[in-house]
Protein backbone atom coordinates (compact mmCIF):
# COMPACT_ATOMS: atom_id res chain seq x y z
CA UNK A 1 -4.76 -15.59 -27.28
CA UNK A 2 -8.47 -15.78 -27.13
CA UNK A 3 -10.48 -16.60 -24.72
CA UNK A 4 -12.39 -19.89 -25.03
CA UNK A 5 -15.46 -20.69 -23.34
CA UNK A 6 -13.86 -22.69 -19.81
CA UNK A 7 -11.52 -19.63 -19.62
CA UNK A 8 -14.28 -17.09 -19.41
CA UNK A 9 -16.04 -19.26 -17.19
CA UNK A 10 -13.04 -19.50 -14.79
CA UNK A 11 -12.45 -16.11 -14.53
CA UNK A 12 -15.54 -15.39 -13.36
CA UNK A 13 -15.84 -17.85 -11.35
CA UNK A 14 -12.29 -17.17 -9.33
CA UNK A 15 -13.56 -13.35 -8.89
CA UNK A 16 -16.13 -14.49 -6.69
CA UNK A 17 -13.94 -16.69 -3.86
CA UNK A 18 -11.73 -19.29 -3.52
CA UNK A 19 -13.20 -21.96 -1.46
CA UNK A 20 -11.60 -22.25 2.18
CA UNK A 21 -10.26 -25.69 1.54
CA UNK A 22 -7.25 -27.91 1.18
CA UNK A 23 -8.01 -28.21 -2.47
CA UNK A 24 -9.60 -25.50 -3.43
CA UNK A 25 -8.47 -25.58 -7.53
CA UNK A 26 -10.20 -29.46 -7.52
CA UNK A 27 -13.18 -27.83 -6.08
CA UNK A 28 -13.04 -25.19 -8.76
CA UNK A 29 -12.56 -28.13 -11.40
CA UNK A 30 -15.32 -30.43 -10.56
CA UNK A 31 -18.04 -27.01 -10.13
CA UNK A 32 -16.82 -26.36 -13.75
CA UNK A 33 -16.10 -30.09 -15.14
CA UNK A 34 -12.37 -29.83 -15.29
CA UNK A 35 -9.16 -31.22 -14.09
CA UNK A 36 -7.59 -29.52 -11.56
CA UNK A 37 -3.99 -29.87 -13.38
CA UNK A 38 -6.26 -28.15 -16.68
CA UNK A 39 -7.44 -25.50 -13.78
CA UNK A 40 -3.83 -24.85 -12.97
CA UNK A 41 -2.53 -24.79 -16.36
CA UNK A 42 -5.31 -22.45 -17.49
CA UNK A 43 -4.60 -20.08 -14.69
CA UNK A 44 -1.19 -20.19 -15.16
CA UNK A 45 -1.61 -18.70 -19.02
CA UNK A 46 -4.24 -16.06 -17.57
CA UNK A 47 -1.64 -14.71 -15.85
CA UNK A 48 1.12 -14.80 -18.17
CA UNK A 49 -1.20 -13.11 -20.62
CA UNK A 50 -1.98 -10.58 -18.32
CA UNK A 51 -5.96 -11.28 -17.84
CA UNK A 52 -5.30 -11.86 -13.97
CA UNK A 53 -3.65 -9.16 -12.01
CA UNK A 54 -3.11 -11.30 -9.03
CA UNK A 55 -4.89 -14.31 -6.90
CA UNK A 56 -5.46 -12.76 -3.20
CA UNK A 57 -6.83 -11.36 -0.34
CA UNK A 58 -9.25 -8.60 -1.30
CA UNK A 59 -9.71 -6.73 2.42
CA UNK A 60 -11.87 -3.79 3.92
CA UNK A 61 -9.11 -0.80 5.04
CA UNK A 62 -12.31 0.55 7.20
CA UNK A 63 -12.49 -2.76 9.00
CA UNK A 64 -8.40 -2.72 9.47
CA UNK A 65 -8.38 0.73 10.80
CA UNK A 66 -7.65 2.88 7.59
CA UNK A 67 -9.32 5.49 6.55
CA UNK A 68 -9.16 5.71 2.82
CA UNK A 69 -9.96 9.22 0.78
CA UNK A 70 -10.64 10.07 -3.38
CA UNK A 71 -8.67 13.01 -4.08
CA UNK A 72 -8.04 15.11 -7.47
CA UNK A 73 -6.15 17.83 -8.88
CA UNK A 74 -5.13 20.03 -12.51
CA UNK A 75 -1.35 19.35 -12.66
CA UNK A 76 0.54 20.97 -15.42
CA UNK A 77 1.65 18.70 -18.34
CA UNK A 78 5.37 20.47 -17.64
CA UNK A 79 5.32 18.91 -14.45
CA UNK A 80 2.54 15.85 -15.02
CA UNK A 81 4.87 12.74 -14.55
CA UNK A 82 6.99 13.93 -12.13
CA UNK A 83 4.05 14.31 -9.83
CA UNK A 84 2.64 11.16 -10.42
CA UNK A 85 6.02 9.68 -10.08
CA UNK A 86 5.73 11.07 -5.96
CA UNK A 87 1.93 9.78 -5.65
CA UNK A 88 3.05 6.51 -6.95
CA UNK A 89 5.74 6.37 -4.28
CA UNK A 90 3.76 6.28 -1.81
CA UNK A 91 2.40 2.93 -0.46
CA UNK A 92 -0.46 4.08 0.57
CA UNK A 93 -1.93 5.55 -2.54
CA UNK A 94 -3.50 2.51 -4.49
CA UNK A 95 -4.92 3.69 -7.75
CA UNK A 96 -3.53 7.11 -9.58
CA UNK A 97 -5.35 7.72 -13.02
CA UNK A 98 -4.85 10.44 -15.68
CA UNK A 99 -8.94 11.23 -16.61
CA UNK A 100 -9.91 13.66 -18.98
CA UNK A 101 -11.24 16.99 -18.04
CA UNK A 102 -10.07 19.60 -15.68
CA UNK A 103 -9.04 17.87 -13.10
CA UNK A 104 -6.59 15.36 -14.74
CA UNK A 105 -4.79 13.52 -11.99
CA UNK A 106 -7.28 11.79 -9.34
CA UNK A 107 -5.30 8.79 -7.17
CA UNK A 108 -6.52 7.14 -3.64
CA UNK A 109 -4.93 7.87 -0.47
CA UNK A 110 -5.35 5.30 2.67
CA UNK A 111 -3.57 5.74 6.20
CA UNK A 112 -4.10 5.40 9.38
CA UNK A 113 -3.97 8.51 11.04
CA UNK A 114 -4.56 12.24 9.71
CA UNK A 115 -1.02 12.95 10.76
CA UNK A 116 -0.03 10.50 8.33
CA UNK A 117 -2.46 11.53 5.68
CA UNK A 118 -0.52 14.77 6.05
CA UNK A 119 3.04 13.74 5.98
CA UNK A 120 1.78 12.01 2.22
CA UNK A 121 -0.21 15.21 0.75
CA UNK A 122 2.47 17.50 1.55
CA UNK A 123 5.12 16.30 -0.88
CA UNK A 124 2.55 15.52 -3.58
CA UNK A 125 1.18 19.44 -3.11
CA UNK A 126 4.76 20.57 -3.50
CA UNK A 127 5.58 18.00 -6.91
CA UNK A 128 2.52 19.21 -8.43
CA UNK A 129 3.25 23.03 -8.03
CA UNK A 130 0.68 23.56 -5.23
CA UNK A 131 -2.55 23.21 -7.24
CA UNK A 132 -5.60 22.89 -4.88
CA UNK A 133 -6.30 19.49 -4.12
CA UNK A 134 -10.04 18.50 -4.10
CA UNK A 135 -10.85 16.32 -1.12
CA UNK A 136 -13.99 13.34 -1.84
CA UNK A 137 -14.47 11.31 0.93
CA UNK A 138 -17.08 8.86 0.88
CA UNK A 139 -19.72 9.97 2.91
CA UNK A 140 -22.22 7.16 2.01
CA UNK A 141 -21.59 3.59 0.40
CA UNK A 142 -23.56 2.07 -2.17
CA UNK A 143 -21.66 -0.41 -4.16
CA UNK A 144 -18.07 -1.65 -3.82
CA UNK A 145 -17.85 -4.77 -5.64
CA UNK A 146 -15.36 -4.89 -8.73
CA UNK A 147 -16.83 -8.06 -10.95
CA UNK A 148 -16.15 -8.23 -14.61
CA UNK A 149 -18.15 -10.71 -16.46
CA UNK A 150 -16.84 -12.10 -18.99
CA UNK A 151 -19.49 -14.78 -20.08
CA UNK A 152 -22.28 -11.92 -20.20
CA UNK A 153 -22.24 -9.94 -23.57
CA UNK A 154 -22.93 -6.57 -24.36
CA UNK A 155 -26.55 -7.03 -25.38
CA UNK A 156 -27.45 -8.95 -22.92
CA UNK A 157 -26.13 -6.89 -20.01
CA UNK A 158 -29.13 -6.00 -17.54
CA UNK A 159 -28.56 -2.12 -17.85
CA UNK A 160 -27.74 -2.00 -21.68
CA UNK A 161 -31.85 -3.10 -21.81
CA UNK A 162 -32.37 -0.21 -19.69
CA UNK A 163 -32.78 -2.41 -16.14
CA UNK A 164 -30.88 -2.36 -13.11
CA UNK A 165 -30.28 -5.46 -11.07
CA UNK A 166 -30.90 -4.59 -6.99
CA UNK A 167 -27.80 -4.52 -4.83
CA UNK A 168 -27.90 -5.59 -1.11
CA UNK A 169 -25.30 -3.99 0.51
CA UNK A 170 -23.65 -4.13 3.72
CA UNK A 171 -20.07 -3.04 3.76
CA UNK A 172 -18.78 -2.71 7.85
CA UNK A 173 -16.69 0.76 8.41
CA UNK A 174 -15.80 0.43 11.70
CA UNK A 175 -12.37 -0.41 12.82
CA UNK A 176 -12.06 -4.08 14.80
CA UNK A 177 -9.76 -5.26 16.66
CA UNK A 178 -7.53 -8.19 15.34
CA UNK A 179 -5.08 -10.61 16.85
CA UNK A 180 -1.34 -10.95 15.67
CA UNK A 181 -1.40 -14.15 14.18
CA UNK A 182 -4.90 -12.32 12.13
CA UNK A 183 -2.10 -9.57 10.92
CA UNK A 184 0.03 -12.06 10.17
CA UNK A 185 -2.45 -13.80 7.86
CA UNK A 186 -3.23 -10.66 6.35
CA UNK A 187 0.00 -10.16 5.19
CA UNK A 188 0.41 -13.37 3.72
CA UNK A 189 -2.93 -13.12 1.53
CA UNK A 190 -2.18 -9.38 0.27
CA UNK A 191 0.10 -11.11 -2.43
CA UNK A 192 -0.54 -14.06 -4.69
CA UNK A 193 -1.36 -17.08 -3.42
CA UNK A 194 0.95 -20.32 -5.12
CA UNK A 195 -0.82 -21.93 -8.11
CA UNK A 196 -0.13 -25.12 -6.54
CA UNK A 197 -2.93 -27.85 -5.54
CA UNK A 198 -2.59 -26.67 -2.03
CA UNK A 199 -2.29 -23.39 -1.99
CA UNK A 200 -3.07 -22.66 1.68
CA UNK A 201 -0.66 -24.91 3.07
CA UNK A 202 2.21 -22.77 2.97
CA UNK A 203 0.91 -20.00 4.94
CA UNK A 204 -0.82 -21.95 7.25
CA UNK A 205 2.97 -23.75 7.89
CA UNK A 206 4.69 -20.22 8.12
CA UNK A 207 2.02 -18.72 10.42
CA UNK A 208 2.11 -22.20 12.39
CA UNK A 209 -1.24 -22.86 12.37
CA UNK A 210 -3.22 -26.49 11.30
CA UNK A 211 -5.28 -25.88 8.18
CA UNK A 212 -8.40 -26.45 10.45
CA UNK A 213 -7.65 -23.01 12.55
CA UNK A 214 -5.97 -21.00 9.63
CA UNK A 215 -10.07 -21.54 7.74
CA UNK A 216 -11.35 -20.63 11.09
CA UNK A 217 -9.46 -17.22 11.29
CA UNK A 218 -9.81 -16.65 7.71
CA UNK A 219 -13.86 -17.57 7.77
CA UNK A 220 -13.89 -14.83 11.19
CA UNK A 221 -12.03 -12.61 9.57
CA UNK A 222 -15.08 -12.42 6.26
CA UNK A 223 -17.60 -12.63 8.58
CA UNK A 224 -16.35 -9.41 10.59
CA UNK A 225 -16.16 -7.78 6.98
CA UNK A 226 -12.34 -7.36 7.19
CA UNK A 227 -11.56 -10.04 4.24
CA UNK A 228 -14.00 -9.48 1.66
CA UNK A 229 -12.86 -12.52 -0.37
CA UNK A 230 -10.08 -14.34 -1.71
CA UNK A 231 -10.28 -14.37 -5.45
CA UNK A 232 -8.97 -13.29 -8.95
CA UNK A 233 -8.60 -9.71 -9.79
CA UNK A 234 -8.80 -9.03 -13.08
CA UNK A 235 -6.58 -6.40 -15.07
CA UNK A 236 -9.88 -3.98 -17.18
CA UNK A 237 -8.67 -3.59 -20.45
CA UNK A 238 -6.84 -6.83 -20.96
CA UNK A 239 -9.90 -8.65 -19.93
CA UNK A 240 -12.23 -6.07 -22.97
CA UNK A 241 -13.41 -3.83 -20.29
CA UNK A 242 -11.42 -0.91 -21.66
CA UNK A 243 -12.91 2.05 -21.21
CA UNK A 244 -13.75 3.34 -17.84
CA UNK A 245 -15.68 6.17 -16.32
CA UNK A 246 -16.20 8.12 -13.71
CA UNK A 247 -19.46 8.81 -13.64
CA UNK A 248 -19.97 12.40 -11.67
CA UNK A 249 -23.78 13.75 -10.88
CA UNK A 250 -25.74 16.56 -8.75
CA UNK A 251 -28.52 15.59 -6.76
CA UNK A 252 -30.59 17.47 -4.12
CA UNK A 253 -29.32 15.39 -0.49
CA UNK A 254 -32.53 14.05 0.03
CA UNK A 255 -32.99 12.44 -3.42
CA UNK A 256 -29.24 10.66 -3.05
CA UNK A 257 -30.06 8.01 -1.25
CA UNK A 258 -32.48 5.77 -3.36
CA UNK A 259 -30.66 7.49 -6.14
CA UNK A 260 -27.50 5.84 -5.07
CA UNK A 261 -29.09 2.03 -4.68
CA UNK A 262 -30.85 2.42 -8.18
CA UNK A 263 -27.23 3.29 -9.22
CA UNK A 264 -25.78 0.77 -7.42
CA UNK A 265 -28.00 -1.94 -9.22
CA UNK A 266 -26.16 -1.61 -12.62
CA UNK A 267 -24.05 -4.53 -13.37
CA UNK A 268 -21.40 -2.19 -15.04
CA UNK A 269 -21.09 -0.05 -12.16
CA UNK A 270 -17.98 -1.77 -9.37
CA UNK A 271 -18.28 1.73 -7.08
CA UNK A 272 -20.93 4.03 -6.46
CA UNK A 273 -20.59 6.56 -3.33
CA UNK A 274 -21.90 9.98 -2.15
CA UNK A 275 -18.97 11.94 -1.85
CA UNK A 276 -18.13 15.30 -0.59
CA UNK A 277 -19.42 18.20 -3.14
CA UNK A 278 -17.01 21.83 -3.23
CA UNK A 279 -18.45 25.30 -4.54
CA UNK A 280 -16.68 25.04 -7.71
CA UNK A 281 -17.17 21.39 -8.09
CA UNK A 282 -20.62 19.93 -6.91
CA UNK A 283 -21.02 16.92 -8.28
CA UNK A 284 -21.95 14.52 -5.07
CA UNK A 285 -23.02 11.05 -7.06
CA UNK A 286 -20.55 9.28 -8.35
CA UNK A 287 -19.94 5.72 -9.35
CA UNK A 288 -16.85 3.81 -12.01
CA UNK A 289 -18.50 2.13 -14.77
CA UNK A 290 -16.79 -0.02 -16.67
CA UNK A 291 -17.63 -1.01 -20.65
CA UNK A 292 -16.00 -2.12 -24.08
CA UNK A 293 -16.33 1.54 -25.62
CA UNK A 294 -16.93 4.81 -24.51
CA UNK A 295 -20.22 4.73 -26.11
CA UNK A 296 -21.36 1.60 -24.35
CA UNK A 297 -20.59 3.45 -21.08
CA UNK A 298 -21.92 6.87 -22.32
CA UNK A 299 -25.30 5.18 -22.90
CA UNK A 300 -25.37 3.42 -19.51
CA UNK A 301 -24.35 7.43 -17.60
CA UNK A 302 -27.22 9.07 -19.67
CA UNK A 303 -29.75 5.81 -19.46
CA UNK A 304 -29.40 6.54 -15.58
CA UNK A 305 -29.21 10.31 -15.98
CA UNK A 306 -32.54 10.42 -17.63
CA UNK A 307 -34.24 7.91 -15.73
CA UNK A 308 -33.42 9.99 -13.07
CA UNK A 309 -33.87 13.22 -14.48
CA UNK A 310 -30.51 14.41 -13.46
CA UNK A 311 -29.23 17.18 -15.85
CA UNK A 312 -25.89 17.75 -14.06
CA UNK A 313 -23.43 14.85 -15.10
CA UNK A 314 -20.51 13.87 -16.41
CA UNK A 315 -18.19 10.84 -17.36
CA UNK A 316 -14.31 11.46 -17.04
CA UNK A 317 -12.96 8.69 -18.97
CA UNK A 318 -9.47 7.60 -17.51
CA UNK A 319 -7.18 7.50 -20.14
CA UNK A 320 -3.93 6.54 -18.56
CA UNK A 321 -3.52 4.13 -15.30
CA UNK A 322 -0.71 5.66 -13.61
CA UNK A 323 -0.57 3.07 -10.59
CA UNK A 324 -2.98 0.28 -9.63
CA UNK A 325 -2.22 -2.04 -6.72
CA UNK A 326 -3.89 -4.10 -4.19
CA UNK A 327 -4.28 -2.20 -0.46
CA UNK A 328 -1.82 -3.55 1.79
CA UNK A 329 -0.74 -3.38 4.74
């Protein structure tokens, strides 16, 4: 079905938070001048449809005491889906995509320990006939913030006029230190919360806390930068987003920086990072953008690229999703 107006309007407002209250779908309603039972029914069909991939917890591994890592490799098309049926496998890797390009597989890895990082790699190494697996860990942050807007058309979007909107960042890395019941909470949120007027109700019952204390943990546990929000994630291509780069760059070290923020800035762009360059592969700028064409995000990679004067680039589309999940714990 097509989206109507109140649809688009709802999913973007349920990828920016659910409200930390007893009814947070009436809040929803009245902000957008609905019923809540209209809010719930609309939702409902979203989901069915496949628009929303799930209603959650969206958390910070960093903050949990994970340590999450990009990695990529050339796997033969002999062997292709029987390696990325032992990536998939394991619970820690989140996101597995086929991309154009040399390197054709590229997934996410998160764990606690290296030990356990380890015990994960090996088996993929060995599926994959011992390729060498590129390593890109994140050595600076600029963006992490996945939001799809679906009210905002193509020519209208700030970086299709050639304009990047700032981004204020502040994303916490370091491990803290939670509580049990905090765990427990965590748990709870990393699936779908009940389209139900009172959605929080259950898990404040089953972690046997009042409603009053389960907002207070949940509002510590954003402020420390462990919960990021609770919200809507979207599914890309179902929602018109479907094609999706990564965008790959050299830059001198010193220039990466402001580089990155500029970056950062583009509405299209939900990651941008400085990650870890190798001799044969030295791209060290790299950020996902996300458009309704190839071409659309073509133009946005070389608007940058120019405006930059970066000559080194380019944009490995992902043409198959091979696993995406939610981190969990």
């Amino acid at each position: 079905m097509e989206l109507d107006v109140k649809d688009r309007k709802l999913l973007n407002r349920l990828q920016i938070e659910l409200p930390l209250v007893s009814h947070p779908w009436r809040l929803i309603a009245e902000e957008l001048e609905l019923r809540q039972e209209e809010v719930l029914h609309k939702l409902e069909r979203l989901k069915n449809e496949g628009y929303i991939r799930r209603i959650g917890g969206v958390f910070n591994p960093a903050r949990l005491g994970y340590k999450g890592c990009l990695y990529a490799m050339r796997v033969e098309e002999a062997r292709y889906y029987q390696a990325a049926a032992v990536v998939n496998s394991f619970k820690g890797v989140t996101h597995n995509y086929r991309r154009d390009g040399w390197l054709n597989m590229w997934f996410t890895l998160t764990a606690r320990t290296a030990a356990e990082r380890e015990a994960i790699l090996e088996p993929i190494r060995e599926a994959a006939g011992r390729p060498k697996l590129y390593e890109f860990p994140a050595e600076q942050v600029f963006k992490l913030k996945v939001f799809l807007n679906m009210e905002e058309t193509t020519e209208s979007s700030a970086s299709a006029s050639g304009k990047a909107r700032p981004e204020s960042l502040s994303i916490p890395m370091e491990h803290q230190e939670l509580e049990s019941t905090d765990w427990q909470l965590i748990r709870e949120l990393q699936g779908d919360l009940p389209l139900v007027p009172e959605p929080y109700s259950d898990i404040a019952r089953r972690s046997c806390l009042g409603l009053k204390e389960l907002f207070r943990r949940l509002q510590a546990l954003q402020a420390s930068g462990a919960l990021k929000r609770i919200g809507a994630v979207l599914r890309h291509r179902e929602a018109g987003f479907t094609a999706n780069g990564l965008f790959a760059s050299v830059l001198p070290e010193e220039r990466i920086p402001q580089a990155g923020q500029r970056l950062a800035g583009y509405a299209e762009v939900s990651h941008c990072y400085k990650r870890r360059a190798h001799p044969d592969w030295p791209y060290n700028l790299y950020a996902m953008i996300h458009g309704p064409n190839e071409v659309f995000v073509r133009r946005i990679a070389e608007h940058f690229a120019q405006q930059e004067g970066i000559s080194e680039f380019d944009i490995l589309f992902s043409t198959e999703e091979l696993k995406k999940t939610s981190f969990s714990i």
